[in-house]
PDB file of N, CA and C in Angstrom:
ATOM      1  N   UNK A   1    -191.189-182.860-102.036  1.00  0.00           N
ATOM      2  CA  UNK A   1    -191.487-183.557-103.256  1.00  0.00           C
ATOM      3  C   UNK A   1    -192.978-183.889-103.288  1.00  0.00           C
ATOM      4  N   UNK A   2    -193.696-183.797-104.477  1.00  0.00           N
ATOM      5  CA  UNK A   2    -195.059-184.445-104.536  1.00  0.00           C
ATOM      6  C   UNK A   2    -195.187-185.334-105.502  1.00  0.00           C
ATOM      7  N   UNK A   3    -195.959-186.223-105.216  1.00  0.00           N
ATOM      8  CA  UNK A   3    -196.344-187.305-106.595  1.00  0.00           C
ATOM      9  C   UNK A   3    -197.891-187.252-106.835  1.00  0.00           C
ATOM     10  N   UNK A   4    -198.039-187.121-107.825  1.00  0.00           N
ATOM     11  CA  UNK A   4    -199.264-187.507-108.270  1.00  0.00           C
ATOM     12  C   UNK A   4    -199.315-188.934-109.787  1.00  0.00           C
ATOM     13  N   UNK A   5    -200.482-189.199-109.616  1.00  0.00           N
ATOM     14  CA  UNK A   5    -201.007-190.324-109.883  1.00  0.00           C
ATOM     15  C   UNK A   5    -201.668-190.106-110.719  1.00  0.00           C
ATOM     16  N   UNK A   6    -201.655-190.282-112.507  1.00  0.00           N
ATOM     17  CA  UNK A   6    -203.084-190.112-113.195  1.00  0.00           C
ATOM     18  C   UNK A   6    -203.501-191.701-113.982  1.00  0.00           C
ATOM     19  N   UNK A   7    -204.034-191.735-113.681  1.00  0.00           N
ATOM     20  CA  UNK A   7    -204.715-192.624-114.452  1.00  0.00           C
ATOM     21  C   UNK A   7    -205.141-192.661-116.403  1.00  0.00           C
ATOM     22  N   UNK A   8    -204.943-193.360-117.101  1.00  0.00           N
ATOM     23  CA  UNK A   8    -205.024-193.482-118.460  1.00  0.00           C
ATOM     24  C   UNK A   8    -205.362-194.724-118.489  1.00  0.00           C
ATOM     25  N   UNK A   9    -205.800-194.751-120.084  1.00  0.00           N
ATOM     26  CA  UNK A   9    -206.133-196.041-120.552  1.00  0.00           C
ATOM     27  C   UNK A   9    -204.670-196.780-120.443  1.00  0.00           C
ATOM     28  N   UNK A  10    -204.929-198.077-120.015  1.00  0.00           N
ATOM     29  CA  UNK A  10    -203.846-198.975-120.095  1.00  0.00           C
ATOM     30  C   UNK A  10    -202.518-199.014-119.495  1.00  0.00           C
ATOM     31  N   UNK A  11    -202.272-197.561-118.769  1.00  0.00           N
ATOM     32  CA  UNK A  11    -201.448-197.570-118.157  1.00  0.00           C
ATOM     33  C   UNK A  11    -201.496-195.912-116.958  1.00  0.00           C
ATOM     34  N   UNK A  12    -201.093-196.298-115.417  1.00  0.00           N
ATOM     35  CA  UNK A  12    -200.231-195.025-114.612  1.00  0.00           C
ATOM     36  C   UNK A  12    -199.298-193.918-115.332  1.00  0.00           C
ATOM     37  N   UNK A  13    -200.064-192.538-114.943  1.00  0.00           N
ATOM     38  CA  UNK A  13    -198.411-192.019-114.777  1.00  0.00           C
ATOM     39  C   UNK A  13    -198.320-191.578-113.690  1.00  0.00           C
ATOM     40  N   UNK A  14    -197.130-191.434-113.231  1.00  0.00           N
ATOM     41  CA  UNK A  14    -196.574-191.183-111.620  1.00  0.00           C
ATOM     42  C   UNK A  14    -195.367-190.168-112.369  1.00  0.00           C
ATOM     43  N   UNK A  15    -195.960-188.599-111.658  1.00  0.00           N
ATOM     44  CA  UNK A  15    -195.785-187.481-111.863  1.00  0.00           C
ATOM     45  C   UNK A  15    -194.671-186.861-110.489  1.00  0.00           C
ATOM     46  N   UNK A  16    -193.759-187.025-111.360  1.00  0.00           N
ATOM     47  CA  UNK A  16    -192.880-186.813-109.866  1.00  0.00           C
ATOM     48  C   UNK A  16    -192.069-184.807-109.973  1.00  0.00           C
ATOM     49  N   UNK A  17    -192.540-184.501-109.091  1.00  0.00           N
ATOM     50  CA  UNK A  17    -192.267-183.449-109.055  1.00  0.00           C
ATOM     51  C   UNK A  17    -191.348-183.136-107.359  1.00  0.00           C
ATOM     52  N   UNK A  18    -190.123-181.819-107.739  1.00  0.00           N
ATOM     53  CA  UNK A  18    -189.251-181.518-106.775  1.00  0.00           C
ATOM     54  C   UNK A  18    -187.956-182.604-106.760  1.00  0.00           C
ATOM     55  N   UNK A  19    -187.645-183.015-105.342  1.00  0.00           N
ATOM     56  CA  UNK A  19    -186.032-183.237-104.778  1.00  0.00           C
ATOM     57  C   UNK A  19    -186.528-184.715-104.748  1.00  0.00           C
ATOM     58  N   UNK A  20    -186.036-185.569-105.204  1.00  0.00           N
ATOM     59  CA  UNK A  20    -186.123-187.101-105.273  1.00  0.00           C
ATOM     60  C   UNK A  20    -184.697-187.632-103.988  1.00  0.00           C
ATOM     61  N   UNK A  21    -184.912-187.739-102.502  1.00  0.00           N
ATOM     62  CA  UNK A  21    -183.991-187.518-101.804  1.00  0.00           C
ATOM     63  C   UNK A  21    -184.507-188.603-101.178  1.00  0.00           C
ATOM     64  N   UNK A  22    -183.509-188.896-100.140  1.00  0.00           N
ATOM     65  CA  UNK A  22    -183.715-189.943 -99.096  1.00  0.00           C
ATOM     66  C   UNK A  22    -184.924-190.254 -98.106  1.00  0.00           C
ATOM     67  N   UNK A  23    -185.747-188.802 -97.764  1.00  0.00           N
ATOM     68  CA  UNK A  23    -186.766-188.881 -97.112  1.00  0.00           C
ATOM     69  C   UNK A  23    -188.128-188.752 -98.135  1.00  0.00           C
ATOM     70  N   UNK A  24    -187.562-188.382 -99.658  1.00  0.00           N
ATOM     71  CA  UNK A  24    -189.003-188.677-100.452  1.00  0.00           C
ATOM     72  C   UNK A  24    -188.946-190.072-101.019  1.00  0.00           C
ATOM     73  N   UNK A  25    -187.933-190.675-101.031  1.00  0.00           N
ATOM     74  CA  UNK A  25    -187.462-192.151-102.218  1.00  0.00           C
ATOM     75  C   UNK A  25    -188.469-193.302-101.591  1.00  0.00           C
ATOM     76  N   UNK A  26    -188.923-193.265-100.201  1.00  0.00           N
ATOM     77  CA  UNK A  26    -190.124-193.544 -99.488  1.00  0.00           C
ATOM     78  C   UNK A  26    -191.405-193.608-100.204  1.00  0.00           C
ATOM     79  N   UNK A  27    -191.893-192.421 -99.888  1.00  0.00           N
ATOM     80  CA  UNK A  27    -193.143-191.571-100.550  1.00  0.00           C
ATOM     81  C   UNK A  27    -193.142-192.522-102.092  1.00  0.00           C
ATOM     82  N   UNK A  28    -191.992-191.850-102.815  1.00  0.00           N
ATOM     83  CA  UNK A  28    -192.608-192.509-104.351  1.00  0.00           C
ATOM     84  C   UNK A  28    -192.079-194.176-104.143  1.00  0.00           C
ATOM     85  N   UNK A  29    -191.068-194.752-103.507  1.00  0.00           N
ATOM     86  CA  UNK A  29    -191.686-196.160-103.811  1.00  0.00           C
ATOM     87  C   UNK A  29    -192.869-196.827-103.252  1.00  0.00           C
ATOM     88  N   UNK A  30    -193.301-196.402-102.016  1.00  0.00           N
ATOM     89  CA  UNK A  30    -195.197-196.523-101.607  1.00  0.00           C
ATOM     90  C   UNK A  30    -195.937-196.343-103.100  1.00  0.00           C
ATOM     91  N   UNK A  31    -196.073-195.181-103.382  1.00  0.00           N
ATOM     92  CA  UNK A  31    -196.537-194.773-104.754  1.00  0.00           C
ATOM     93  C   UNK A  31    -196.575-195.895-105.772  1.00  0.00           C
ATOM     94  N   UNK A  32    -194.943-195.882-106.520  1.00  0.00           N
ATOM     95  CA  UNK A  32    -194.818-197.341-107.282  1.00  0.00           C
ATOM     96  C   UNK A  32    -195.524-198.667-107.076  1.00  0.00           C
ATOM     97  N   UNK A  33    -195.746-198.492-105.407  1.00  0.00           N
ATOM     98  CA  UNK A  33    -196.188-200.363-104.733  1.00  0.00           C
ATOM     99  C   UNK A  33    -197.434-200.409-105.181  1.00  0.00           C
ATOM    100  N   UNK A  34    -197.958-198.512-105.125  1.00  0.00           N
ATOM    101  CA  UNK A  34    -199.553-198.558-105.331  1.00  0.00           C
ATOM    102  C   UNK A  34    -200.318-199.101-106.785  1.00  0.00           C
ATOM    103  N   UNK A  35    -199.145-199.015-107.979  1.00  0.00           N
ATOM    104  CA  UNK A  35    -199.213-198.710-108.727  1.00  0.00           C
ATOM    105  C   UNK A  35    -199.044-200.309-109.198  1.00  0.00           C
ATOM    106  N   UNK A  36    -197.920-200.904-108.942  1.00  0.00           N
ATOM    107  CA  UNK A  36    -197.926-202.554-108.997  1.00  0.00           C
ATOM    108  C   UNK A  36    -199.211-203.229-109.009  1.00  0.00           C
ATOM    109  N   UNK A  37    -199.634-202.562-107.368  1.00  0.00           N
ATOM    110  CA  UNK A  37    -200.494-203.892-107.095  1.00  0.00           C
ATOM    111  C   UNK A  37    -202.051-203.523-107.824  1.00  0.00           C
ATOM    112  N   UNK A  38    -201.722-202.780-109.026  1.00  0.00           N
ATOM    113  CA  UNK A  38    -203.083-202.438-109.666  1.00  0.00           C
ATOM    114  C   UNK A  38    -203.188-203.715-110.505  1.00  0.00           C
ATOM    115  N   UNK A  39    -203.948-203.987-111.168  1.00  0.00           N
ATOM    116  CA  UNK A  39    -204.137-205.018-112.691  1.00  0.00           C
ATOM    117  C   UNK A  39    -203.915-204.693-113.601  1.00  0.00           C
ATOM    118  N   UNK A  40    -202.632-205.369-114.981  1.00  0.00           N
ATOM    119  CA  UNK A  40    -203.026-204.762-116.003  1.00  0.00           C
ATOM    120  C   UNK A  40    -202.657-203.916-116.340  1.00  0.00           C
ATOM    121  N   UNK A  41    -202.153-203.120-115.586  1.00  0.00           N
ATOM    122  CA  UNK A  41    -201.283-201.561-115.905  1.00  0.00           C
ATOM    123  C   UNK A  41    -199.779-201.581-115.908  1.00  0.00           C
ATOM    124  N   UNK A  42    -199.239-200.749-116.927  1.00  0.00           N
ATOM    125  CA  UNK A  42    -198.364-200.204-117.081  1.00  0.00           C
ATOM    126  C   UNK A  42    -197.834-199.107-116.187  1.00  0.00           C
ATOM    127  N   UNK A  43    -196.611-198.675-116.077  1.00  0.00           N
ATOM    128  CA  UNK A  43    -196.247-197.294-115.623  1.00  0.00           C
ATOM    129  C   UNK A  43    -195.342-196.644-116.692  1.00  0.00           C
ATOM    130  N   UNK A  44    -195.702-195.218-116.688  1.00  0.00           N
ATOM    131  CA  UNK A  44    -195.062-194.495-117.400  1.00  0.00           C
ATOM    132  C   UNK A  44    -194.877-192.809-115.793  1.00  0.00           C
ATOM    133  N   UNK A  45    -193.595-192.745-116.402  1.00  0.00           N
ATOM    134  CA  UNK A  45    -192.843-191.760-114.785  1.00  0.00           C
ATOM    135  C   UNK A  45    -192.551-190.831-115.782  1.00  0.00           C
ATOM    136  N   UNK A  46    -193.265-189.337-115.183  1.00  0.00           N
ATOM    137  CA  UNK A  46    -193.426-187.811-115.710  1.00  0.00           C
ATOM    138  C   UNK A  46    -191.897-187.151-114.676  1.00  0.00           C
ATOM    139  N   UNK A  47    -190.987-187.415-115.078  1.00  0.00           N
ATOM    140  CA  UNK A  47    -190.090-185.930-114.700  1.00  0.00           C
ATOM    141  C   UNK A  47    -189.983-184.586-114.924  1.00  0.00           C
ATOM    142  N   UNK A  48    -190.897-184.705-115.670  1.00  0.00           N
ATOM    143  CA  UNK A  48    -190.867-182.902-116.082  1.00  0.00           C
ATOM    144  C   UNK A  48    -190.526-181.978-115.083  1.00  0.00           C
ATOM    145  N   UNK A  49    -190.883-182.160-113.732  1.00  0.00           N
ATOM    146  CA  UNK A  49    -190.434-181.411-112.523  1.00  0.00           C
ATOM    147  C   UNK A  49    -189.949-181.614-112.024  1.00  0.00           C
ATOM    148  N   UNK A  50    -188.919-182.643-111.888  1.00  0.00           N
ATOM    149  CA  UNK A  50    -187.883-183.369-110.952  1.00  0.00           C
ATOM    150  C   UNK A  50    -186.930-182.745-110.979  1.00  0.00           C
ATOM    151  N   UNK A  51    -186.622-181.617-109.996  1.00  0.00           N
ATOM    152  CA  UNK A  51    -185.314-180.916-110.198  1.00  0.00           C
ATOM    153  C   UNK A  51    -183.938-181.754-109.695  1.00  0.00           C
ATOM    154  N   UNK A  52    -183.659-182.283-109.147  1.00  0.00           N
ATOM    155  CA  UNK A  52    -182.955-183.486-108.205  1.00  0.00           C
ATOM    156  C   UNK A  52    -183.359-185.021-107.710  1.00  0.00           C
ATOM    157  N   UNK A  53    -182.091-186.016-108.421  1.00  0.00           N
ATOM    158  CA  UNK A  53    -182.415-187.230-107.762  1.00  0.00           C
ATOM    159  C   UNK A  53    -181.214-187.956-106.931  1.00  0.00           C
ATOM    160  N   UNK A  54    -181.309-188.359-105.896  1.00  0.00           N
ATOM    161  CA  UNK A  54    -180.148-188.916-105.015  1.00  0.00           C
ATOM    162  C   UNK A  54    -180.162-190.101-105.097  1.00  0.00           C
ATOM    163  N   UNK A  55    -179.006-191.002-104.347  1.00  0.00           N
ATOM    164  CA  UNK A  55    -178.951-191.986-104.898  1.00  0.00           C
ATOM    165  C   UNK A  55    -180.191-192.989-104.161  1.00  0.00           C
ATOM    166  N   UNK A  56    -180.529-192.743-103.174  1.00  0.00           N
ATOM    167  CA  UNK A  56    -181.772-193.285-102.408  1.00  0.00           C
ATOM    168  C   UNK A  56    -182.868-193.348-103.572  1.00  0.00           C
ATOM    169  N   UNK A  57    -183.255-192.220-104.173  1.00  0.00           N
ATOM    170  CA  UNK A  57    -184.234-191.928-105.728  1.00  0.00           C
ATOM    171  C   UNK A  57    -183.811-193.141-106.349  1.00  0.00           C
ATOM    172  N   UNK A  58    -182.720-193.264-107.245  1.00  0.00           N
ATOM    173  CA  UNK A  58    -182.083-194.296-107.981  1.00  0.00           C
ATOM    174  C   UNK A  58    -182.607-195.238-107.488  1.00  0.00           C
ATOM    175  N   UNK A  59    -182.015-195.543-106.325  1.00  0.00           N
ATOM    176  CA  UNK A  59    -182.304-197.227-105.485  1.00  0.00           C
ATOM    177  C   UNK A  59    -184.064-197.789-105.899  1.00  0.00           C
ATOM    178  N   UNK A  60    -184.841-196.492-105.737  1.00  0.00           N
ATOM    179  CA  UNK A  60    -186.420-197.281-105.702  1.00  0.00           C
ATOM    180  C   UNK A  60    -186.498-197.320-107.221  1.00  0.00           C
ATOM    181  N   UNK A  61    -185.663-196.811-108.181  1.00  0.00           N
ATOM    182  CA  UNK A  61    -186.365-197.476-109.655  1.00  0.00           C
ATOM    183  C   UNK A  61    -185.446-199.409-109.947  1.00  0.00           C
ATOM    184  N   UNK A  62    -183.827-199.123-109.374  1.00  0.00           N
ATOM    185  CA  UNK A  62    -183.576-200.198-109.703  1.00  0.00           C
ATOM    186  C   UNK A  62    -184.284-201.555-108.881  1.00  0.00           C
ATOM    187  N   UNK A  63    -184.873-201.273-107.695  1.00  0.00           N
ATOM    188  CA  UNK A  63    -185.269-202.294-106.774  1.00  0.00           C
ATOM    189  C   UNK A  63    -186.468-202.679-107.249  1.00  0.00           C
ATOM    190  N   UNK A  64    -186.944-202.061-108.450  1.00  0.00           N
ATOM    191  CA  UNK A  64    -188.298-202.302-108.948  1.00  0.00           C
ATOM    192  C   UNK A  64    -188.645-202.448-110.191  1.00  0.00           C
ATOM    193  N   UNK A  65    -187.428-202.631-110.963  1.00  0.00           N
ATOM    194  CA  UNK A  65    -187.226-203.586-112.326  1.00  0.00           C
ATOM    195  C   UNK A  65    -187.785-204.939-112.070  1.00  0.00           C
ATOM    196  N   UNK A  66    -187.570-205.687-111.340  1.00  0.00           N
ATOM    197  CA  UNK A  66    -186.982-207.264-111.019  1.00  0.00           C
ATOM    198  C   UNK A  66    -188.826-207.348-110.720  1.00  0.00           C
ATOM    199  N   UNK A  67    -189.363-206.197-109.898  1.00  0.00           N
ATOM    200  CA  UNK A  67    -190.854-206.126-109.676  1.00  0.00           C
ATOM    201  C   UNK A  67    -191.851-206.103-111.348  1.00  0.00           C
ATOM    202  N   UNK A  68    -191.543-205.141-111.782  1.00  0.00           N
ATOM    203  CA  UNK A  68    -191.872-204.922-113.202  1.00  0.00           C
ATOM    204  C   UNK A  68    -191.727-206.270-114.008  1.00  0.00           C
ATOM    205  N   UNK A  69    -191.446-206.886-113.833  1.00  0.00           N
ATOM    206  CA  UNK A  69    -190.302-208.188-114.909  1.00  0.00           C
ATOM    207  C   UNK A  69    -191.006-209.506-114.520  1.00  0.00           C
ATOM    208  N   UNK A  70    -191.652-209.502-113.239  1.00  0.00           N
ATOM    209  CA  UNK A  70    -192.467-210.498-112.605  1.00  0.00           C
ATOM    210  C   UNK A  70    -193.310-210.521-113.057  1.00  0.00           C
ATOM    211  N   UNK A  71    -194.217-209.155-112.869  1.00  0.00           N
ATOM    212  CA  UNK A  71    -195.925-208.447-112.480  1.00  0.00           C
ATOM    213  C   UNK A  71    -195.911-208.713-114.239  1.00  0.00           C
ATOM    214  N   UNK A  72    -194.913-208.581-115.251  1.00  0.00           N
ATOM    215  CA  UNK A  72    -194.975-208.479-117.075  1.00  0.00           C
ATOM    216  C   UNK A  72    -195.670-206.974-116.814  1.00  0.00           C
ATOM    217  N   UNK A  73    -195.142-206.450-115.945  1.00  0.00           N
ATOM    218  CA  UNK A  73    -195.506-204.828-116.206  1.00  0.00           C
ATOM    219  C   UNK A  73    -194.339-203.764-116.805  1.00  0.00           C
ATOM    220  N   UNK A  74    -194.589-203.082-117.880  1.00  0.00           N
ATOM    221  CA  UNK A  74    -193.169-202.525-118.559  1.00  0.00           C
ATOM    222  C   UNK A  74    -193.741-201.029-118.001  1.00  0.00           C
ATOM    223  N   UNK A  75    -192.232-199.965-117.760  1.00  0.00           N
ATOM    224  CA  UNK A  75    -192.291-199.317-116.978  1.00  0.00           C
ATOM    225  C   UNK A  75    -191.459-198.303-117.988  1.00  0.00           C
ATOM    226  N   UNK A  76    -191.475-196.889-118.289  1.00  0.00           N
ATOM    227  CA  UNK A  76    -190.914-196.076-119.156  1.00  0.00           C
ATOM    228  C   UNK A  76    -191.147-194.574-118.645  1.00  0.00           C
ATOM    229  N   UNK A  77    -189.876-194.083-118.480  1.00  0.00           N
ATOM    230  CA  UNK A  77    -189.292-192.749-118.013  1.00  0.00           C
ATOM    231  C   UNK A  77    -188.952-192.068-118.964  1.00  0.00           C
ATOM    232  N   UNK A  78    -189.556-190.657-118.320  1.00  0.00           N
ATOM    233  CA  UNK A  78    -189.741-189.734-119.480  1.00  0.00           C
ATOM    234  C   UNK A  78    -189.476-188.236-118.821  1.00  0.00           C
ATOM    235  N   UNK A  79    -188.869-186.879-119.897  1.00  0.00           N
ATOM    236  CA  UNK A  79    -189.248-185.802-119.432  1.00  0.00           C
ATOM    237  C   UNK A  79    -188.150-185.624-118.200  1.00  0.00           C
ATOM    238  N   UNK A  80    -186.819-186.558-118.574  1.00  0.00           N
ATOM    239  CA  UNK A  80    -186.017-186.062-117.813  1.00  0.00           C
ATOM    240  C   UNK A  80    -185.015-184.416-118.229  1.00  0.00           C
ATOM    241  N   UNK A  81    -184.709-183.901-116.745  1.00  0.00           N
ATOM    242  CA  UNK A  81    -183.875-182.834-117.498  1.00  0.00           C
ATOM    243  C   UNK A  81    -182.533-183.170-117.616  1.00  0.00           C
ATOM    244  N   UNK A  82    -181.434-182.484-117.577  1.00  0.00           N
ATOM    245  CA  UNK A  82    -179.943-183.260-118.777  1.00  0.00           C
ATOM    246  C   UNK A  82    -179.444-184.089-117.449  1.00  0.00           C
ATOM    247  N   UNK A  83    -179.368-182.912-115.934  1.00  0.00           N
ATOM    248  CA  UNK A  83    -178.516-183.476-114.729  1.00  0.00           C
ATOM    249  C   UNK A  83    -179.101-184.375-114.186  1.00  0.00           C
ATOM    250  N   UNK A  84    -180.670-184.699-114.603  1.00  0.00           N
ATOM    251  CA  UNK A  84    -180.970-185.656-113.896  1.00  0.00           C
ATOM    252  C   UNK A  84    -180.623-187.163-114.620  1.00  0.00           C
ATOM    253  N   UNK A  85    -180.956-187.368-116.376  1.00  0.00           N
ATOM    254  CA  UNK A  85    -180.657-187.800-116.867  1.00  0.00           C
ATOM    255  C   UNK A  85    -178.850-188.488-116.860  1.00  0.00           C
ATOM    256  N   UNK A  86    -178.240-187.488-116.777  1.00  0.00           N
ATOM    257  CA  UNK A  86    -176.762-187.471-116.528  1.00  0.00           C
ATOM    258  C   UNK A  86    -176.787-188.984-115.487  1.00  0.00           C
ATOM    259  N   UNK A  87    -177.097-188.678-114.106  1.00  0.00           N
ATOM    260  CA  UNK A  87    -177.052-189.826-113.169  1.00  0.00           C
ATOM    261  C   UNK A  87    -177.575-190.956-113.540  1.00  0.00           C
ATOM    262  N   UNK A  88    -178.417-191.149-114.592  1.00  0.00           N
ATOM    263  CA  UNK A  88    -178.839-192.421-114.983  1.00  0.00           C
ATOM    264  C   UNK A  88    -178.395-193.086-115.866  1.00  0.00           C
ATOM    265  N   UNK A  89    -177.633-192.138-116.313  1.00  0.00           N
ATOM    266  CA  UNK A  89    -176.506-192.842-117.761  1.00  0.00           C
ATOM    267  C   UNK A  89    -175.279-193.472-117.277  1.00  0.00           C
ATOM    268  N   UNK A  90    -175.167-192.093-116.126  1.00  0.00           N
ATOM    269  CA  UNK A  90    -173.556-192.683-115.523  1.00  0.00           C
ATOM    270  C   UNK A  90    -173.479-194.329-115.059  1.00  0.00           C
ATOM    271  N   UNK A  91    -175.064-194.164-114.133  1.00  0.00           N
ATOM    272  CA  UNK A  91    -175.118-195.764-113.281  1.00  0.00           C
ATOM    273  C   UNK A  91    -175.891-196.834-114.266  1.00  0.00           C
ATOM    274  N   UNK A  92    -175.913-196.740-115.985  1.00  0.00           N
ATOM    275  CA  UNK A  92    -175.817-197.174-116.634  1.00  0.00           C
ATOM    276  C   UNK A  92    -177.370-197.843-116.560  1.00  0.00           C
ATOM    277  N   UNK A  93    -178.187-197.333-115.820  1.00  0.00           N
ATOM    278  CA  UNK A  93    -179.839-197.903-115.865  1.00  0.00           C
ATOM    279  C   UNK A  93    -180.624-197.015-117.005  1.00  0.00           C
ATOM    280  N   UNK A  94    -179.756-196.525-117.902  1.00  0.00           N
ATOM    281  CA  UNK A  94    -180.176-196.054-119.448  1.00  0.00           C
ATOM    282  C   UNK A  94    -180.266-197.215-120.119  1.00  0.00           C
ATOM    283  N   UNK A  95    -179.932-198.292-119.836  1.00  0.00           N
ATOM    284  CA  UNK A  95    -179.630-199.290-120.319  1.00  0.00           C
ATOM    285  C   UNK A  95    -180.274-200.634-120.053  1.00  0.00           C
ATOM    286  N   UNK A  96    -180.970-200.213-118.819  1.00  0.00           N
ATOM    287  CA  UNK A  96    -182.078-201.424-118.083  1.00  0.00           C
ATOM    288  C   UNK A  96    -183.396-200.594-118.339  1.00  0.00           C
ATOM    289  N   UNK A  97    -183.657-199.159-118.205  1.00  0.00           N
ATOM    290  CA  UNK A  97    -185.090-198.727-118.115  1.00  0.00           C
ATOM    291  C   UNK A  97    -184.889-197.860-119.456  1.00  0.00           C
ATOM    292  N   UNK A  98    -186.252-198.094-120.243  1.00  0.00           N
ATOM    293  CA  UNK A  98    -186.302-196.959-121.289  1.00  0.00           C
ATOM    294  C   UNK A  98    -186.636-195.604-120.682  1.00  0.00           C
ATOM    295  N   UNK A  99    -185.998-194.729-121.377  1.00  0.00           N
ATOM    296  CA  UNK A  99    -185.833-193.015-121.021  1.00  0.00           C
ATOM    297  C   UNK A  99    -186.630-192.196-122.454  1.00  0.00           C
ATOM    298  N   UNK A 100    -187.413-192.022-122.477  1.00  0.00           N
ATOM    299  CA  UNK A 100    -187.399-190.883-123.740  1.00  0.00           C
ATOM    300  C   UNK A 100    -187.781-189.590-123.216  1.00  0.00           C
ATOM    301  N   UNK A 101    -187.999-188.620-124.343  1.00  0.00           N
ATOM    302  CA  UNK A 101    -187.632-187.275-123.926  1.00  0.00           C
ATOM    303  C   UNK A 101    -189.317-186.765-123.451  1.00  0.00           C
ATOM    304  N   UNK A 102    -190.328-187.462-124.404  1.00  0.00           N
ATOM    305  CA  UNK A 102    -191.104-187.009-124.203  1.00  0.00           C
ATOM    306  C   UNK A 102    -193.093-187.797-123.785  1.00  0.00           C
ATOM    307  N   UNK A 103    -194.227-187.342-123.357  1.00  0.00           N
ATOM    308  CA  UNK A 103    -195.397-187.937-122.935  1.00  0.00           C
ATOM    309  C   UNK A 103    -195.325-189.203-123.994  1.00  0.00           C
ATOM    310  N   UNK A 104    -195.581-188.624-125.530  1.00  0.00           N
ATOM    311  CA  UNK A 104    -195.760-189.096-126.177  1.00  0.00           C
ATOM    312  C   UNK A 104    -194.760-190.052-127.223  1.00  0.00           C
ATOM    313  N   UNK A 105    -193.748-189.820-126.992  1.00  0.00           N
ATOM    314  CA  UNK A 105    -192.519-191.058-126.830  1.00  0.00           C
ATOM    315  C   UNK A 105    -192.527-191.808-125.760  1.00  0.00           C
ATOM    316  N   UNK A 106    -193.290-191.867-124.772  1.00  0.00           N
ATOM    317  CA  UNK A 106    -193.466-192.607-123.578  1.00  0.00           C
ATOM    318  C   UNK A 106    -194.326-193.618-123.799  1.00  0.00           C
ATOM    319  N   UNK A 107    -195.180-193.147-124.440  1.00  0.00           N
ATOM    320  CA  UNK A 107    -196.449-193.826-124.790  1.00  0.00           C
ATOM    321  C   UNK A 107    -196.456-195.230-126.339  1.00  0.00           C
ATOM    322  N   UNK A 108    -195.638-194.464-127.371  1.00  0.00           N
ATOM    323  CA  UNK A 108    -195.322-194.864-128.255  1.00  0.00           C
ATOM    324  C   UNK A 108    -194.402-196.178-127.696  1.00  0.00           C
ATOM    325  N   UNK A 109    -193.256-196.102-127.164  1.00  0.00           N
ATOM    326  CA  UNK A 109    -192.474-196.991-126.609  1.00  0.00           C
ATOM    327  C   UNK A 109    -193.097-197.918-125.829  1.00  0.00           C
ATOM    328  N   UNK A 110    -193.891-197.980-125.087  1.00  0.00           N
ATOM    329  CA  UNK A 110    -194.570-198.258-124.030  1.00  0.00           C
ATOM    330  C   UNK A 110    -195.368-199.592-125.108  1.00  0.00           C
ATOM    331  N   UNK A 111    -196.374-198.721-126.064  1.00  0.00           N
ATOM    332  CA  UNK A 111    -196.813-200.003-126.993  1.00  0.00           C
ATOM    333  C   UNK A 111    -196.043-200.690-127.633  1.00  0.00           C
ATOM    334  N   UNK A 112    -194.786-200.442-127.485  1.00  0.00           N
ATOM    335  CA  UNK A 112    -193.681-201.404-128.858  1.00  0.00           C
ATOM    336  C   UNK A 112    -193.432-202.916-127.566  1.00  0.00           C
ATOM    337  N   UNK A 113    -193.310-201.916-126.332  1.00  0.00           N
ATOM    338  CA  UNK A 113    -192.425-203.053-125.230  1.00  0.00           C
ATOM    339  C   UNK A 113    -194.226-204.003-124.964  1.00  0.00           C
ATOM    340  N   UNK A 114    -195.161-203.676-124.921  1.00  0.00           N
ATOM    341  CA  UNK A 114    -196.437-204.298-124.854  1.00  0.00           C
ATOM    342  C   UNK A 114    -195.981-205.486-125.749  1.00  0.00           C
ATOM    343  N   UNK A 115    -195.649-204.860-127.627  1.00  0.00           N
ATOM    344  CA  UNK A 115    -196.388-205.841-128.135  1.00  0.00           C
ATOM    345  C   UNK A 115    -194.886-207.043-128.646  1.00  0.00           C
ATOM    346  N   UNK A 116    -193.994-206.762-127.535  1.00  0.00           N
ATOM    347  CA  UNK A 116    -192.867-207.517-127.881  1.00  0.00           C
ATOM    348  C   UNK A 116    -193.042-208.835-127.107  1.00  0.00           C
ATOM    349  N   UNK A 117    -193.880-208.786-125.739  1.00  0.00           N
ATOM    350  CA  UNK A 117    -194.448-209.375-124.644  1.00  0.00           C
ATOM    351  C   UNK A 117    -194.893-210.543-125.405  1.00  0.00           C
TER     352      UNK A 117
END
């Protein structure tokens, strides 16, 4: 798995690409921590390449709501494909984290949850 990191105005994206598994769910929550302990920023999470997520994957987005919710940092997932999506509906965190399909529905959403703050 690789993550990359880009930087934008006003907010991260954390570009997750490959197998979201027990020995990467590590890797990207380091990543996420990196991304917290910035100022001021948002996260927005690129799946476009995420072929697979396990439930270890899962574990580091729900363990980091409650983080998000503290920091008043809003956090929006995007660019999932159907099976990965599938697992997030089932464990019903469609419903705690916004999902849209795309960069720029990420972004759009992203300013609505800003200016609800």
């Amino acid at each position: 798995m690789n993550i990359n990191i880009i930087e934008e105005s006003h907010c991260s994206i954390v570009q997750v690409e490959g197998e979201l598994d027990a020995s990467s769910s590590v890797q990207l929550d380091d990543s996420l921590q990196e991304v917290l302990n910035k100022e001021n920023t948002n996260i927005l999470v690129d799946f476009n390449s995420l072929e697979y997520i396990s439930s270890p994957g899962i574990g580091v987005f729900t363990s980091r709501i409650e983080d998000c919710q503290k920091a008043d940092i809003h956090i929006v997932l995007y660019g999932m494909k159907d099976k990965v999506f599938s697992v997030f509906k089932i464990l019903g965190l469609d419903q705690l984290l916004p999902i849209v399909k795309t960069k720029e529905q990420a972004k759009e959403r992203l300013h609505e949850l800003q200016h609800k703050s």
